[in-house]
N, C-alpha and C. Protein backbone atom coordinates (compact mmCIF):
# COMPACT_ATOMS: atom_id res chain seq x y z
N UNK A 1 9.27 2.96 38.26
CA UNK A 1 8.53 3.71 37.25
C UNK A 1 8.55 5.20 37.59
N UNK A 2 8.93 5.87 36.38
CA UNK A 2 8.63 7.78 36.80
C UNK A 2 7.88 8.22 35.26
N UNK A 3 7.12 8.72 36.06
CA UNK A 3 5.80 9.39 35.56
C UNK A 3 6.51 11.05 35.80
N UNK A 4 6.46 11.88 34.64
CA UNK A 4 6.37 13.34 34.91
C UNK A 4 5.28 13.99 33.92
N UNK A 5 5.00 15.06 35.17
CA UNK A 5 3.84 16.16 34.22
C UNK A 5 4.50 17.29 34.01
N UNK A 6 3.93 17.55 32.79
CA UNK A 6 4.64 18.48 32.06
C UNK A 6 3.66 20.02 31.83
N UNK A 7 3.34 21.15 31.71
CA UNK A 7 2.31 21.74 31.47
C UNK A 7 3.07 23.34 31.93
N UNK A 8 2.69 24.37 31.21
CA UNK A 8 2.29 25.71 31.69
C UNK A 8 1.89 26.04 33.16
N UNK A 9 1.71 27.26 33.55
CA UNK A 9 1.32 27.62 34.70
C UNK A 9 0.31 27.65 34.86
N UNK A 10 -0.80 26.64 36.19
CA UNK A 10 -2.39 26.86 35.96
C UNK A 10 -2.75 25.57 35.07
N UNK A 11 -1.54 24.60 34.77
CA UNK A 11 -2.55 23.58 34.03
C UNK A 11 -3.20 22.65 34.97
N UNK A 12 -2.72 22.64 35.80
CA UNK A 12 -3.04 21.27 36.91
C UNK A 12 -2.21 20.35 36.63
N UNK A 13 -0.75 20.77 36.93
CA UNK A 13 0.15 19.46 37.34
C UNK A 13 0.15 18.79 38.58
N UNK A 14 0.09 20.15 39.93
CA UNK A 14 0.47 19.88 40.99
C UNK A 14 -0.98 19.15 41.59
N UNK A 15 -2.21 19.81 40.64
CA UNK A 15 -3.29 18.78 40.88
C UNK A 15 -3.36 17.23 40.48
N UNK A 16 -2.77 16.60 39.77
CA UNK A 16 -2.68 15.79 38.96
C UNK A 16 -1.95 14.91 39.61
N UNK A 17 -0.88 15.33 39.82
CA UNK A 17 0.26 14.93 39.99
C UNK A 17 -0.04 13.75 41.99
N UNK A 18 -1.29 14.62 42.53
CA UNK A 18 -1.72 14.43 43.42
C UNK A 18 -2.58 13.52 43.44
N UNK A 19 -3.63 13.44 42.42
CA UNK A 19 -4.52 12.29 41.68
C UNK A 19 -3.90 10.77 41.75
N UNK A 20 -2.56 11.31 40.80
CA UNK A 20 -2.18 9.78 40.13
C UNK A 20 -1.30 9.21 41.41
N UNK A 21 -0.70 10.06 42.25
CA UNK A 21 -0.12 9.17 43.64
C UNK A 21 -1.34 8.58 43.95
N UNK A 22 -2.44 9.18 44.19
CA UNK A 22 -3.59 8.53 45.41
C UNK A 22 -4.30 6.99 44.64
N UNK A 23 -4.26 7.16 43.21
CA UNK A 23 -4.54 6.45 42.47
C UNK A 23 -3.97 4.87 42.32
N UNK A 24 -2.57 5.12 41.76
CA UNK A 24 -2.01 4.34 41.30
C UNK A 24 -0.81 4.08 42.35
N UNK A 25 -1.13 4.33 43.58
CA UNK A 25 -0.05 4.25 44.35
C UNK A 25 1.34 4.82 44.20
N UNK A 26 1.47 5.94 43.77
CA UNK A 26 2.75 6.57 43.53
C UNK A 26 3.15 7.27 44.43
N UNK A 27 4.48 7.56 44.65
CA UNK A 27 5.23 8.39 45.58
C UNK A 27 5.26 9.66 44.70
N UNK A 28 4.64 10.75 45.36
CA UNK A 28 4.40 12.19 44.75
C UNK A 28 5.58 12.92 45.03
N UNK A 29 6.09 13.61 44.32
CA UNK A 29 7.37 14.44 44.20
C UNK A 29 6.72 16.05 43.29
N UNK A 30 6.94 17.11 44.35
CA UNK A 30 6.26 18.07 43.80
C UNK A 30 7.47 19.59 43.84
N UNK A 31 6.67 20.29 42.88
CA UNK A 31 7.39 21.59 42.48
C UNK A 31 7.87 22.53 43.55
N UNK A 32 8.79 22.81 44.55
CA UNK A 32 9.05 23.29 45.37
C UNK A 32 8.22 25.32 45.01
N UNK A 33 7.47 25.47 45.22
CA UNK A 33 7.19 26.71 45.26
C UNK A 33 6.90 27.72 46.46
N UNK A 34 6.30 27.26 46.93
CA UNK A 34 6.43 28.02 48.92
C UNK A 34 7.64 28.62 49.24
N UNK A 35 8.60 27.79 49.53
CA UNK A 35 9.73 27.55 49.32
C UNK A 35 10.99 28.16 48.66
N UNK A 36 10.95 28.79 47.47
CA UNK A 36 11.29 29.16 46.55
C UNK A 36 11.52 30.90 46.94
N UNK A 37 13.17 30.87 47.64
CA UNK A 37 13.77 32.23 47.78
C UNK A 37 13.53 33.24 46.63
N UNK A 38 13.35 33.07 45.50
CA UNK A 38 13.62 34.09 44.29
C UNK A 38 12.44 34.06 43.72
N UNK A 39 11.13 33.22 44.15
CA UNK A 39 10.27 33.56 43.24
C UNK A 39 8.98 34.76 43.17
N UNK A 40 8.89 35.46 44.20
CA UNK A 40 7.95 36.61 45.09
C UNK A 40 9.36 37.86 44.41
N UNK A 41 10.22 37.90 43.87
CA UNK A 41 11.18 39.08 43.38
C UNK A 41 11.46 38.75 42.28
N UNK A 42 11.21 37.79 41.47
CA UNK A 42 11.27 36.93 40.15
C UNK A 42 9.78 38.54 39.62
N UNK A 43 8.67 38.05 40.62
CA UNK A 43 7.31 38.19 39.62
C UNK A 43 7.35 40.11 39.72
N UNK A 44 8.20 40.85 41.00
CA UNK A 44 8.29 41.95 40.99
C UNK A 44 9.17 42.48 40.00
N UNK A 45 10.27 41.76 39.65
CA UNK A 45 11.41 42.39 39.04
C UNK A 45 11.86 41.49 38.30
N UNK A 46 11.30 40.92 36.92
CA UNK A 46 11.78 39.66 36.19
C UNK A 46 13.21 39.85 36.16
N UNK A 47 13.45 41.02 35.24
CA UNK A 47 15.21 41.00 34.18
C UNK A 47 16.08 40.92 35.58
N UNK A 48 16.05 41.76 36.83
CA UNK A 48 17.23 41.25 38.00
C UNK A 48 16.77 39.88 38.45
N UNK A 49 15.90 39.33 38.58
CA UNK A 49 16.10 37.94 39.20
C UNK A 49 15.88 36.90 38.37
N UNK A 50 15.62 36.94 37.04
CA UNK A 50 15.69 35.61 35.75
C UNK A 50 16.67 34.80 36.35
N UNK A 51 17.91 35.00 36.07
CA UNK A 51 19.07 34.01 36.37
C UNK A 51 18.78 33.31 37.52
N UNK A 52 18.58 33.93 38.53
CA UNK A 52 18.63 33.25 40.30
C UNK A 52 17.69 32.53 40.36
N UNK A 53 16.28 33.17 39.34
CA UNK A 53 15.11 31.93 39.79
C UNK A 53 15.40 30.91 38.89
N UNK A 54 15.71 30.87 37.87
CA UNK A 54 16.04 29.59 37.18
C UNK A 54 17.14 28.85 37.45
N UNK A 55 18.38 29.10 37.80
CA UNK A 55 19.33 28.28 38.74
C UNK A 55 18.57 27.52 40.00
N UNK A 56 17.93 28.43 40.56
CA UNK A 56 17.49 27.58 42.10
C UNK A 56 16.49 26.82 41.31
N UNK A 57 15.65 26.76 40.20
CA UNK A 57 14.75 25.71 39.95
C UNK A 57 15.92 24.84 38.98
N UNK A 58 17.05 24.72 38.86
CA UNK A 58 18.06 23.55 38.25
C UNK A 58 18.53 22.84 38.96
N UNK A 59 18.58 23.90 40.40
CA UNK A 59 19.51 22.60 40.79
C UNK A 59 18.03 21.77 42.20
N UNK A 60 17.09 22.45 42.21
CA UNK A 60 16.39 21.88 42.53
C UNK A 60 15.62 21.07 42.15
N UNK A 61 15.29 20.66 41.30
CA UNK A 61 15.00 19.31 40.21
C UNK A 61 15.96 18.54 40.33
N UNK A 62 17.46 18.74 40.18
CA UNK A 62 18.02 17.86 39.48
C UNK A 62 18.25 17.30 41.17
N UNK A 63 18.09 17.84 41.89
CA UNK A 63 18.78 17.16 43.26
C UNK A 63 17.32 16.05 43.62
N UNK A 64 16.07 16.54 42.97
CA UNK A 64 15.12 16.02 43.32
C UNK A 64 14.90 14.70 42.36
N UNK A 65 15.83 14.74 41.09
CA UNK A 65 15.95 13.42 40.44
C UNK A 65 16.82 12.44 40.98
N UNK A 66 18.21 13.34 41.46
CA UNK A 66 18.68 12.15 41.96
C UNK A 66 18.65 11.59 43.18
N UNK A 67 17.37 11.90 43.98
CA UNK A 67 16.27 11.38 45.04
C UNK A 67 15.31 10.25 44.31
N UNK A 68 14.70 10.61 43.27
CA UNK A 68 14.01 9.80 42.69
C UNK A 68 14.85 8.07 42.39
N UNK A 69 16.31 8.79 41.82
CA UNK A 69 17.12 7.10 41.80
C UNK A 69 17.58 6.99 42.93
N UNK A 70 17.86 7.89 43.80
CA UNK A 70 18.52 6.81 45.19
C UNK A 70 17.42 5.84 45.64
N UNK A 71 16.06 6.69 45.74
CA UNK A 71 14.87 5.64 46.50
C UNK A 71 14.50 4.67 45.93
N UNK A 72 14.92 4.95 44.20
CA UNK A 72 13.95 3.60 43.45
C UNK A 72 12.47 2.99 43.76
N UNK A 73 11.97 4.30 43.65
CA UNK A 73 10.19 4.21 43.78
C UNK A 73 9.46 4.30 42.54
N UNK A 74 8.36 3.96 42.76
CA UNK A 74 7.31 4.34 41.56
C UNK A 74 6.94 5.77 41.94
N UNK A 75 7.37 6.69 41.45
CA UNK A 75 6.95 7.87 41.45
C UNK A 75 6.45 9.11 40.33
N UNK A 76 5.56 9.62 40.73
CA UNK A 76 4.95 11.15 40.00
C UNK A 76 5.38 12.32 40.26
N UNK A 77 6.06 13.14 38.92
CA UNK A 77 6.66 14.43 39.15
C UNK A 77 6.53 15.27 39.01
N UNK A 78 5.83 16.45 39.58
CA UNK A 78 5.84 17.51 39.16
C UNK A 78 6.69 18.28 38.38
N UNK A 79 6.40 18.38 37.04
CA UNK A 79 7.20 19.38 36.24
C UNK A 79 8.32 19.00 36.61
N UNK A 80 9.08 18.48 35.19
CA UNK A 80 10.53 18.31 34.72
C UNK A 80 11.79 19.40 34.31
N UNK A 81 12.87 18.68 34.70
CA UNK A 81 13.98 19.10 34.43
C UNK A 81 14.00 20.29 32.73
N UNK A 82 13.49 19.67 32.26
CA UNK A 82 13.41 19.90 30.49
C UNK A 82 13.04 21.58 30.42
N UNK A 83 11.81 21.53 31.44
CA UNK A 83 10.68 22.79 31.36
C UNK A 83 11.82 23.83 31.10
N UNK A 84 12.61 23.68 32.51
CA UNK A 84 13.39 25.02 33.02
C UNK A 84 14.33 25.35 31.61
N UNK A 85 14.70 24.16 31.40
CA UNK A 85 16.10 24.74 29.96
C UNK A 85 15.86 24.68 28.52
N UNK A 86 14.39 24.03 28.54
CA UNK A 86 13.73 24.59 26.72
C UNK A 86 12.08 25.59 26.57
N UNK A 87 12.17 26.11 27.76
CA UNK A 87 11.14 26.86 28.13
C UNK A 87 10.94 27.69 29.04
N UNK A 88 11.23 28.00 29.61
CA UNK A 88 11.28 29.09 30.74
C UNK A 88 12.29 29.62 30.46
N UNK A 89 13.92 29.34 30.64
CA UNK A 89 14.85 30.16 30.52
C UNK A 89 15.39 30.99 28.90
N UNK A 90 15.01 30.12 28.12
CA UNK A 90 15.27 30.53 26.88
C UNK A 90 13.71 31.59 26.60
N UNK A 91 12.41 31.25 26.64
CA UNK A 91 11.42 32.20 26.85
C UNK A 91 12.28 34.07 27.49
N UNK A 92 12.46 33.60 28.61
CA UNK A 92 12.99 34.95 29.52
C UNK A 92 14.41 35.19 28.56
N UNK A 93 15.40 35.21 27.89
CA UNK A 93 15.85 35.56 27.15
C UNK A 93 15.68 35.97 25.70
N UNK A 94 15.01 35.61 25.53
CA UNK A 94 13.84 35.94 23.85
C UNK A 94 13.22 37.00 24.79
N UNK A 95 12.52 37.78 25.70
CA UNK A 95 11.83 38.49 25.82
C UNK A 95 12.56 39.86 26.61
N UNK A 96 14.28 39.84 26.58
CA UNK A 96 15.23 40.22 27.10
C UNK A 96 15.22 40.44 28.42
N UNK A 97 15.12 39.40 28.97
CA UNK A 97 14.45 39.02 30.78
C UNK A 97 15.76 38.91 31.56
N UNK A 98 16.97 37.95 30.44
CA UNK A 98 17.95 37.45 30.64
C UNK A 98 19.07 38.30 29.47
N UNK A 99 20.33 37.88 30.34
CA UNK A 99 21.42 38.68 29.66
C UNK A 99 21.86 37.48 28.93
N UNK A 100 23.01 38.19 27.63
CA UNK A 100 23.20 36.60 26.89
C UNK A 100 24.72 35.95 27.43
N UNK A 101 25.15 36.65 28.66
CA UNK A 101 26.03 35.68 29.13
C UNK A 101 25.09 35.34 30.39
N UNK A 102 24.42 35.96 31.17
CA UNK A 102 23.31 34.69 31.94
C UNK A 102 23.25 33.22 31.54
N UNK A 103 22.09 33.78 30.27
CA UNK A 103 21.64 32.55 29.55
C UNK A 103 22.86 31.53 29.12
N UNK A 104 24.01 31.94 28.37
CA UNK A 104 24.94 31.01 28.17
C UNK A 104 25.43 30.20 29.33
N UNK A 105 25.70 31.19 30.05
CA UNK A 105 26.24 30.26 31.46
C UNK A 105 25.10 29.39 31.82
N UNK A 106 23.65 29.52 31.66
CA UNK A 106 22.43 28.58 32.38
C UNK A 106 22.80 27.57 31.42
N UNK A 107 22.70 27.62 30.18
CA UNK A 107 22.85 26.50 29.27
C UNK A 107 23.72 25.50 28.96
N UNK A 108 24.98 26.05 29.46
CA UNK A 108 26.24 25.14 29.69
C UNK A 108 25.90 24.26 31.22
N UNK A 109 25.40 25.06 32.03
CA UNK A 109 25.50 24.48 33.38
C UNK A 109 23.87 23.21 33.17
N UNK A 110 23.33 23.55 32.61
CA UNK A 110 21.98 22.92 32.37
C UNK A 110 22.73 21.46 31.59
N UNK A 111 23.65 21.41 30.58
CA UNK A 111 24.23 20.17 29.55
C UNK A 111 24.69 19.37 30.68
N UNK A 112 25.81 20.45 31.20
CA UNK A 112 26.26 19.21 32.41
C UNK A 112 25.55 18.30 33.34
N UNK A 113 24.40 18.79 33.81
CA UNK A 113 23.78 18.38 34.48
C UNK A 113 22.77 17.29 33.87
N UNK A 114 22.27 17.26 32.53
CA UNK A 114 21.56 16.67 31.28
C UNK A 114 22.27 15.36 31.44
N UNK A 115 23.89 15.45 31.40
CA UNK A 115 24.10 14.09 31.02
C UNK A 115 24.57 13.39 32.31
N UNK A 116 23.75 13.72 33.80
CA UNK A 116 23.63 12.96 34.50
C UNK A 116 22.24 12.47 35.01
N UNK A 117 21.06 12.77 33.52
CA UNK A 117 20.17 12.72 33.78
C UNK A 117 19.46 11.54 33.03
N UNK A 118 18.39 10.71 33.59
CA UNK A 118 17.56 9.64 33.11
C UNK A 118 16.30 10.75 32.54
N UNK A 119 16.12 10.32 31.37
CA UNK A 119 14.03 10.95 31.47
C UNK A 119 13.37 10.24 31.98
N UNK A 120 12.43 10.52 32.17
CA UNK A 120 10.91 10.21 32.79
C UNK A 120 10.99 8.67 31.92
N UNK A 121 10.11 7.82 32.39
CA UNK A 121 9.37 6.78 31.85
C UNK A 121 8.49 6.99 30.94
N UNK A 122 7.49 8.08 31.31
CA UNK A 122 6.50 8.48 30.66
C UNK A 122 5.88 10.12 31.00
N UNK A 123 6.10 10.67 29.89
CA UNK A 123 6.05 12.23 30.40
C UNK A 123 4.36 12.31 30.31
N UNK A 124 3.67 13.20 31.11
CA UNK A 124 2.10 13.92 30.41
C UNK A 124 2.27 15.31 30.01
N UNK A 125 1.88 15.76 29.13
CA UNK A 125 2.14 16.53 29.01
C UNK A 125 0.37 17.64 28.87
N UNK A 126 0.14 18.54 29.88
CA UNK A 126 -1.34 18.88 29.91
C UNK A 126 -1.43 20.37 29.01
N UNK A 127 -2.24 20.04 27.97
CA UNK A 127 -2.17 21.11 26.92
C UNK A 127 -3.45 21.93 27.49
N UNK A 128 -2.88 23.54 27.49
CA UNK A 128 -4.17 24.19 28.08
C UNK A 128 -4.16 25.79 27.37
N UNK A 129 -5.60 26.45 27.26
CA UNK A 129 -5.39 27.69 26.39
C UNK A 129 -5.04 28.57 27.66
N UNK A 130 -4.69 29.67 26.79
CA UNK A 130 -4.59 30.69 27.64
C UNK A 130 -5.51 31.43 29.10
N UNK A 131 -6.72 31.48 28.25
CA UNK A 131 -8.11 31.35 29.48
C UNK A 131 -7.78 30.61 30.24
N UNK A 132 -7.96 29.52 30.11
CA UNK A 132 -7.65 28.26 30.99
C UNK A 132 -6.48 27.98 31.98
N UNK A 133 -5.93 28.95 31.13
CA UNK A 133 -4.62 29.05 32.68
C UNK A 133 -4.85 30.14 33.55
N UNK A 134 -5.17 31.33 32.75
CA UNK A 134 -5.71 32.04 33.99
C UNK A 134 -6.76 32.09 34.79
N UNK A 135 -7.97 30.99 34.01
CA UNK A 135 -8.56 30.70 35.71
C UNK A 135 -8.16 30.02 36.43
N UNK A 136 -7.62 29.24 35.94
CA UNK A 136 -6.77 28.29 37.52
C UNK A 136 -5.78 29.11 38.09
N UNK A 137 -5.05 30.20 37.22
CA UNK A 137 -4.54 30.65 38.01
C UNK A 137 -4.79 31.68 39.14
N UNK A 138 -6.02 32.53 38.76
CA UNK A 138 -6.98 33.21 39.35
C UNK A 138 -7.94 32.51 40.89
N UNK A 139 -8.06 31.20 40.50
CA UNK A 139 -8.90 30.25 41.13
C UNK A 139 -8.09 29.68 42.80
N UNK A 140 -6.50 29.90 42.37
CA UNK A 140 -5.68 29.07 43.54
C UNK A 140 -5.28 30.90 44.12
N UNK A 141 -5.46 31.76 43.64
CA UNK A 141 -4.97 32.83 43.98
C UNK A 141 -3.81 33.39 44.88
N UNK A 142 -2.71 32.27 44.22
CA UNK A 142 -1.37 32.96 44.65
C UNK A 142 -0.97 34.30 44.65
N UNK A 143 -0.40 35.28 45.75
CA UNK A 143 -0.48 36.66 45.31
C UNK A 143 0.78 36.62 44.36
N UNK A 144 1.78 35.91 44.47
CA UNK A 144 3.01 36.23 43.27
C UNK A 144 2.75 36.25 42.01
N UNK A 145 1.42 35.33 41.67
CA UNK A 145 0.70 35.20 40.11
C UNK A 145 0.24 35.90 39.62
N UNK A 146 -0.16 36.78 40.51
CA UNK A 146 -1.14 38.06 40.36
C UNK A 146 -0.66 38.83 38.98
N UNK A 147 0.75 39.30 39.00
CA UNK A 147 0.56 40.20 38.00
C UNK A 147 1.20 39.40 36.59
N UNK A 148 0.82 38.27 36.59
CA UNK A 148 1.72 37.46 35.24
C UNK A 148 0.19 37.51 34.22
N UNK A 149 1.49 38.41 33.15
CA UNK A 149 0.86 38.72 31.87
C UNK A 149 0.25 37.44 30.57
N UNK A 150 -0.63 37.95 30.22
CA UNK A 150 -1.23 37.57 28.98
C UNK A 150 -0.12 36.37 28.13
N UNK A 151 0.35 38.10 27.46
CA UNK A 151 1.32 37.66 26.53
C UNK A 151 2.80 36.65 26.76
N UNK A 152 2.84 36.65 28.42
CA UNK A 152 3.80 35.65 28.97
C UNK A 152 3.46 34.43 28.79
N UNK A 153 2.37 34.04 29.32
CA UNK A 153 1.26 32.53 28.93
C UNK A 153 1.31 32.31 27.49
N UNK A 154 1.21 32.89 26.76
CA UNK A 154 0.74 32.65 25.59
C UNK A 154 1.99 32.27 24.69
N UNK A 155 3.73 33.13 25.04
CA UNK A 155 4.75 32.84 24.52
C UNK A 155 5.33 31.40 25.13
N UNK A 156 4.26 31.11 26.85
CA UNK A 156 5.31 30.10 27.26
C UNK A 156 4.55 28.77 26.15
N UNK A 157 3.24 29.00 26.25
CA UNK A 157 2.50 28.39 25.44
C UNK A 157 2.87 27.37 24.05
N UNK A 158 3.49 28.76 23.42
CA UNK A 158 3.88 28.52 22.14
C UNK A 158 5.27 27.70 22.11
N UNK A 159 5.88 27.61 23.36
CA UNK A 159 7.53 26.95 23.37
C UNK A 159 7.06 25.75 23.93
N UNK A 160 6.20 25.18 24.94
CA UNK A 160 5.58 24.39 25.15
C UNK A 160 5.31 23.47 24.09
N UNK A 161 4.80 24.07 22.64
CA UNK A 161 4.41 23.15 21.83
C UNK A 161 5.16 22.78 21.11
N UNK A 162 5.65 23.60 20.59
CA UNK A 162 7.22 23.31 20.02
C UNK A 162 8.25 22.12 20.83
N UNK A 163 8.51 22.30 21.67
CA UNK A 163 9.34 21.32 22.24
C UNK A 163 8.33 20.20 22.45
N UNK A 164 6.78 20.12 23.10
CA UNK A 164 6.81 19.04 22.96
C UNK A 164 6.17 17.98 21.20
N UNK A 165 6.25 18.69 20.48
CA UNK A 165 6.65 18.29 18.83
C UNK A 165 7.52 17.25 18.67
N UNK A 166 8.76 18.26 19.30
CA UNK A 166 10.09 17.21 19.18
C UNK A 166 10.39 16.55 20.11
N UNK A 167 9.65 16.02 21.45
CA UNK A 167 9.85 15.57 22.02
C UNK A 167 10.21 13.74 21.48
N UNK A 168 11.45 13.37 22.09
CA UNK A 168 11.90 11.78 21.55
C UNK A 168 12.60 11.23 22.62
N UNK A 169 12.58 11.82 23.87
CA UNK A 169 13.26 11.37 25.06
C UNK A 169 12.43 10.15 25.87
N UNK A 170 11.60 9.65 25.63
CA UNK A 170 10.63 8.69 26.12
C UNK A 170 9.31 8.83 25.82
N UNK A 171 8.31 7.76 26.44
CA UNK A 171 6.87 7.64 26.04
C UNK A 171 6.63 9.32 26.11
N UNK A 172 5.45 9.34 25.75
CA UNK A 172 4.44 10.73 25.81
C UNK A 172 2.91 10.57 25.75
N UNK A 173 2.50 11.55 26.76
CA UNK A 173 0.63 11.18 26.68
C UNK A 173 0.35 12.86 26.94
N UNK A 174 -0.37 12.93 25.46
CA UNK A 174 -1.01 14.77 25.89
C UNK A 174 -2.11 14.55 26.21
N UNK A 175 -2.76 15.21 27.16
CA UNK A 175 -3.89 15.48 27.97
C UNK A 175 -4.60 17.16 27.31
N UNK A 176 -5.82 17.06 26.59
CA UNK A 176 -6.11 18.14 26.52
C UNK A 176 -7.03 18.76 27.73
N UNK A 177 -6.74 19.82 28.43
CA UNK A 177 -6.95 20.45 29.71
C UNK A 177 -8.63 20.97 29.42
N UNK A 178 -8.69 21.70 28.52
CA UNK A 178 -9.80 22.44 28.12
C UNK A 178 -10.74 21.62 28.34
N UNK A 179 -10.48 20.46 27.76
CA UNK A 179 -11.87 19.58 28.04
C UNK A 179 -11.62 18.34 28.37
N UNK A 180 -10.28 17.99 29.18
CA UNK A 180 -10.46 17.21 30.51
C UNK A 180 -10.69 17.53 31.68
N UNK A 181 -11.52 17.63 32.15
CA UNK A 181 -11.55 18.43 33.73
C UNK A 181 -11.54 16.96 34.64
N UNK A 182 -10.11 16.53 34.68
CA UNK A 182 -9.76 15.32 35.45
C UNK A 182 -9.96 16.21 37.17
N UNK A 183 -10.08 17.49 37.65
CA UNK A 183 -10.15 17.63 38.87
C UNK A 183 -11.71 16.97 39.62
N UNK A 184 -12.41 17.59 38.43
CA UNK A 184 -13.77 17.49 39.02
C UNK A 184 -14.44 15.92 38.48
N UNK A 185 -14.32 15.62 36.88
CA UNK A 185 -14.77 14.43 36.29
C UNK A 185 -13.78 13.72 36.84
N UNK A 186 -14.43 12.43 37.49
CA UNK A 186 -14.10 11.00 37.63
C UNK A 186 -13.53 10.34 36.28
N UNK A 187 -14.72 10.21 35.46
CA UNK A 187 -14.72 9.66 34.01
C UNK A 187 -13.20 10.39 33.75
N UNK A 188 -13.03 11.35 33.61
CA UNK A 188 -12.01 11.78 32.50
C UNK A 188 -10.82 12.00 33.29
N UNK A 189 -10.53 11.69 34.62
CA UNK A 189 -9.15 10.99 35.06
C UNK A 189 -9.05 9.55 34.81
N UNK A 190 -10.03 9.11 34.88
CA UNK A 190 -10.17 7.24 34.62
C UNK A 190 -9.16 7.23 32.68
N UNK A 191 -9.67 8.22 31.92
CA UNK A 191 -9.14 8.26 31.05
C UNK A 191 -7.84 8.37 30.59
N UNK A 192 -7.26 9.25 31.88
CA UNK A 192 -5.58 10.03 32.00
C UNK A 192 -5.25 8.64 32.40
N UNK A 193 -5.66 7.55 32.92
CA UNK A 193 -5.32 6.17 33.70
C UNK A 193 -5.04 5.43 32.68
N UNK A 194 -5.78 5.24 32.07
CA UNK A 194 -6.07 4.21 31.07
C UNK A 194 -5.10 4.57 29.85
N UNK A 195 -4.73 5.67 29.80
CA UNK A 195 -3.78 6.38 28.47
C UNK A 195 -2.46 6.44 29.32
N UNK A 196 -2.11 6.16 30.55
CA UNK A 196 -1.12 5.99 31.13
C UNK A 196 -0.55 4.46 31.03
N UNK A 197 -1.83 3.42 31.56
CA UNK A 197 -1.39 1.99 31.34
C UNK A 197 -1.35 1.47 29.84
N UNK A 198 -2.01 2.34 28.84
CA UNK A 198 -1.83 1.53 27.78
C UNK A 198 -0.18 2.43 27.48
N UNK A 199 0.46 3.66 27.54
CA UNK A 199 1.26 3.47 27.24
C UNK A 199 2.50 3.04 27.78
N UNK A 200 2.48 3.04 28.87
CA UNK A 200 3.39 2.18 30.19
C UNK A 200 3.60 0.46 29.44
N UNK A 201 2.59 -0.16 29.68
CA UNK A 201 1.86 -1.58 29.74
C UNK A 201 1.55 -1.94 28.89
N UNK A 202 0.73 -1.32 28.03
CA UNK A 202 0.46 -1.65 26.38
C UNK A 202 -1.29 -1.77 26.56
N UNK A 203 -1.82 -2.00 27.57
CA UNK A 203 -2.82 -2.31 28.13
C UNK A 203 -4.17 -1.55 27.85
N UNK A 204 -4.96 -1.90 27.66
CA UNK A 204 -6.40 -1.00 27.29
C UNK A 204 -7.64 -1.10 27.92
């Protein structure tokens, strides 16, 4: 079974994502960010490092999916393959972040890689306002977050919804953030559970 969370910056994936291992016994698979050579010169200097940080988050997913099928576990994912190539990278090119042979080259290299890819079992996808991302993002106080704008949240926001509209690649469960507070309420992770097994399982 693979479970992925899907969400903006500040929704509580990597919280979540931590929940439903401890929960449901899942093997947790999380967003490499510590880690992440290009992302501390990404938040200083978007338009020179767009390309580099979104390559190193392609091929780092995709190496982290095909971990997910070598082990053949029940596992939970932090943020999917999808994010990086119908939302983040196309975002940073709409906002001329990215050049349009960058972006072409990400998008060709992104197909290839697509059709060695399974989706999720069951995506979540955690819908959250703008406020709401910046107190969590305020709250975990990464210094690289520090200076990410308004109007960035709010455009990733808007591609967020859009894609997941058309989402038809497998199950789907939206979680509204605003007024699930699955960190702190018991009750309303029991809920993210229960909207997981009924759509997994059929179960209620």
């Amino acid at each position: 079974m693979h479970i992925a969370i899907a969400g903006n910056i500040g929704s509580g994936k990597t919280t979540l994502t931590g929940l439903l291992a401890k929960h449901l016994k899942l093997e947790p698979h999380y967003e490499n960010v510590e880690e992440n050579p290009y992302l501390y010169d990404f938040y200083e200097d978007m338009q020179r490092w767009s390309f580099n940080l979104q390559v190193y988050f392609l091929q780092s997913r995709f190496r982290q999916i095909l971990e997910i099928r070598e082990k053949g576990r029940n596992v939970v994912q932090d943020r999917t393959i999808y994010e990086d190539a119908y939302i983040f990278a196309p975002n940073l090119y709409s906002m001329g972040l990215m050049t349009t042979r960058d972006f072409k080259t990400y998008q060709e290299l992104f197909q290839l890689i697509a059709s060695f890819v399974k989706p999720p079992d069951l995506l979540i996808y955690l819908r959250a306002s703008v406020p709401a991302l910046v107190q969590q993002i305020q709250k975990r106080g990464r210094g690289f977050e520090a200076g990410i704008r308004l109007d960035y949240l709010k455009k990733l926001n808007d591609r967020y919804e859009a894609w997941i509209e058309n989402y038809d690649l497998g199950k789907l469960l939206t979680v509204e953030v605003d007024t699930c507070n699955f960190i702190e309420d018991e009750e309303a992770l029991g809920s993210i559970i229960n909207g997981i097994q009924a759509e997994l399982f059929g179960l209620v």
